[in-house]
Protein backbone atom coordinates (compact mmCIF):
# COMPACT_ATOMS: atom_id res chain seq x y z
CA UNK A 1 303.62 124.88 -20.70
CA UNK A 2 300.43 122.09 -19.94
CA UNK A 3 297.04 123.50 -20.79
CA UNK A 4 294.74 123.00 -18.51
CA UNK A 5 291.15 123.01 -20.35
CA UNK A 6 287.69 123.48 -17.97
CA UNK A 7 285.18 120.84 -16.97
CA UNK A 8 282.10 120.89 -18.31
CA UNK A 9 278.81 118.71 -17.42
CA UNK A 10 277.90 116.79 -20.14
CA UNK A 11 274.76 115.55 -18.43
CA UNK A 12 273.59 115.59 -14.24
CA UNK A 13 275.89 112.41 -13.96
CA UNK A 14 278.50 113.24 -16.32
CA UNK A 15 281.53 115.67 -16.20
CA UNK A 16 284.32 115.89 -19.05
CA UNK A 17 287.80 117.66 -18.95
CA UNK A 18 289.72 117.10 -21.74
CA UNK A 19 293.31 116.15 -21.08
CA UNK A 20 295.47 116.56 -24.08
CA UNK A 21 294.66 117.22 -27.57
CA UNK A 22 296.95 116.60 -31.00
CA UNK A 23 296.26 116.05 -34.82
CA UNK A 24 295.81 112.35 -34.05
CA UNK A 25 294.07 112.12 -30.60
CA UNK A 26 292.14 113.70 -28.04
CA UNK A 27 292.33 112.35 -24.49
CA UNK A 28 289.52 112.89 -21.60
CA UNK A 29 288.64 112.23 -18.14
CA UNK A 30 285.31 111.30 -17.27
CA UNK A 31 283.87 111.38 -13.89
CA UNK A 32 280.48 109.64 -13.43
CA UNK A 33 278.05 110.72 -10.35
CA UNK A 34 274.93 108.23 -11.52
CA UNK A 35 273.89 105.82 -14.21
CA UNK A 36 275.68 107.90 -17.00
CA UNK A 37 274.22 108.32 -20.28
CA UNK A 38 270.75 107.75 -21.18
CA UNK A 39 271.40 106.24 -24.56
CA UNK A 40 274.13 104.86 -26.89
CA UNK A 41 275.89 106.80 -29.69
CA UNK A 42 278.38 106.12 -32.16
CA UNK A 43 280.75 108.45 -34.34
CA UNK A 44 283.78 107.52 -37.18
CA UNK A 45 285.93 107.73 -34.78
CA UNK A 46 288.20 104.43 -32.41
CA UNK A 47 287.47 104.96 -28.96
CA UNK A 48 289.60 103.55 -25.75
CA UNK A 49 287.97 103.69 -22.30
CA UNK A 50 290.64 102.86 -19.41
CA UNK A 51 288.74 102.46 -16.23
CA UNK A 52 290.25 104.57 -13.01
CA UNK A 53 287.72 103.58 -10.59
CA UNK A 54 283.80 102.13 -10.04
CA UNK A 55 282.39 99.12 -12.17
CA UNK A 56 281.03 99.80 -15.38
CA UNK A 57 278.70 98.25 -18.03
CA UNK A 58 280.84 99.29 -21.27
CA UNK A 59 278.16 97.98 -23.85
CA UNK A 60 279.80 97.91 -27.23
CA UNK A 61 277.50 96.85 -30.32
CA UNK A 62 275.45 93.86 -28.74
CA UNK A 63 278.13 93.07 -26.91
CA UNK A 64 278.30 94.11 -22.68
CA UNK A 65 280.86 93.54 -20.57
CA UNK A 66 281.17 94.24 -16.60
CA UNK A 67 284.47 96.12 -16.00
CA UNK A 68 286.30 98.23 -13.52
CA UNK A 69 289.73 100.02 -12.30
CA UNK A 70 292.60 98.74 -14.54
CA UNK A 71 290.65 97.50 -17.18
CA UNK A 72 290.28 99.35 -20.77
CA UNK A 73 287.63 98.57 -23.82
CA UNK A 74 288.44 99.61 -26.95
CA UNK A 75 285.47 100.25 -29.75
CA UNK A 76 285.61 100.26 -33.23
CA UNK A 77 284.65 103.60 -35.63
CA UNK A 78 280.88 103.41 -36.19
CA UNK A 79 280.22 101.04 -33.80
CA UNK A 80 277.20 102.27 -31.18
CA UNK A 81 277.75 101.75 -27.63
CA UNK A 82 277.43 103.43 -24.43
CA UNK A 83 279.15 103.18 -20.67
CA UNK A 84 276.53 102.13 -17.67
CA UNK A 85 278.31 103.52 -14.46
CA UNK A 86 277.11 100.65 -11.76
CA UNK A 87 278.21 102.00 -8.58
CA UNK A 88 277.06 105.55 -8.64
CA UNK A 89 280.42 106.74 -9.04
CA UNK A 90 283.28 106.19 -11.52
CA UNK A 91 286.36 107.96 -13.08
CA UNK A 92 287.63 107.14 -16.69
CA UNK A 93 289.64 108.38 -19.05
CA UNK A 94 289.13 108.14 -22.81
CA UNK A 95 290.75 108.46 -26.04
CA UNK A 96 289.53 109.09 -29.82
CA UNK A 97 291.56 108.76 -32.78
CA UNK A 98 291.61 110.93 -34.68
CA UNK A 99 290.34 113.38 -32.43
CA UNK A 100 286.33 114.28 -32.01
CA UNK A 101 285.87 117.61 -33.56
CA UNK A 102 282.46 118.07 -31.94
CA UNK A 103 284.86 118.01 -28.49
CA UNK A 104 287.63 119.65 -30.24
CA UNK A 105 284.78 122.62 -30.30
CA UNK A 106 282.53 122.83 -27.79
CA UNK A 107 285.10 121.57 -24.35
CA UNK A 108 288.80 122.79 -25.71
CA UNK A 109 288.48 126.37 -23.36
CA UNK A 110 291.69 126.75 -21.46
CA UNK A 111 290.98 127.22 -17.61
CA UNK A 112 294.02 129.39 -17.09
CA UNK A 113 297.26 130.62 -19.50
């Protein structure tokens, strides 16, 4: 049977809910209701963005590129970056390999068994 895990707010414009979770990747949908995240990050592990809908900065390293529904970024391990929702609202859905143990903890509750 699918699991379906909660939503959580990761910040005022930013709600996860993971998707799917294995010993090599952990998928999430993102929904943006602002700007997004106030700052860039980075952790060891690859990251793939595929955008559902609204247009995004997807800054990767120095790099930043404008992108939107049907498009998908991919960033390296270790390599800071950050997602700039530019029309207020935006859905994504990303993917780490191997999977992010920090979301593997805190965003893995199952909503009903």
């Amino acid at each position: 049977m699918r699991k379906v895990y909660k939503k959580y707010k990761l910040s005022d414009d930013v709600t996860i809910q993971v998707l799917s979770c294995s010993d090599q990747q952990l998928t999430a949908k993102l929904w943006f209701s602002g700007k997004g995240f106030p700052s860039g990050h980075h952790h060891p592990n690859e990251e793939v963005n595929v955008f559902v809908s609204g247009e995004f900065n997807a800054i990767n390293g120095s790099e930043v590129i404008q992108v939107g529904a049907g498009d998908a970024v991919t960033i390296p391990p270790g390599v800071e970056h950050n997602l700039e929702c530019l029309s207020g609202e935006g859905v994504l859905i990303s993917t780490w390999t191997p999977p992010r143990k920090d979301f593997m903890e805190k965003f893995m509750e199952v909503e009903n068994d």
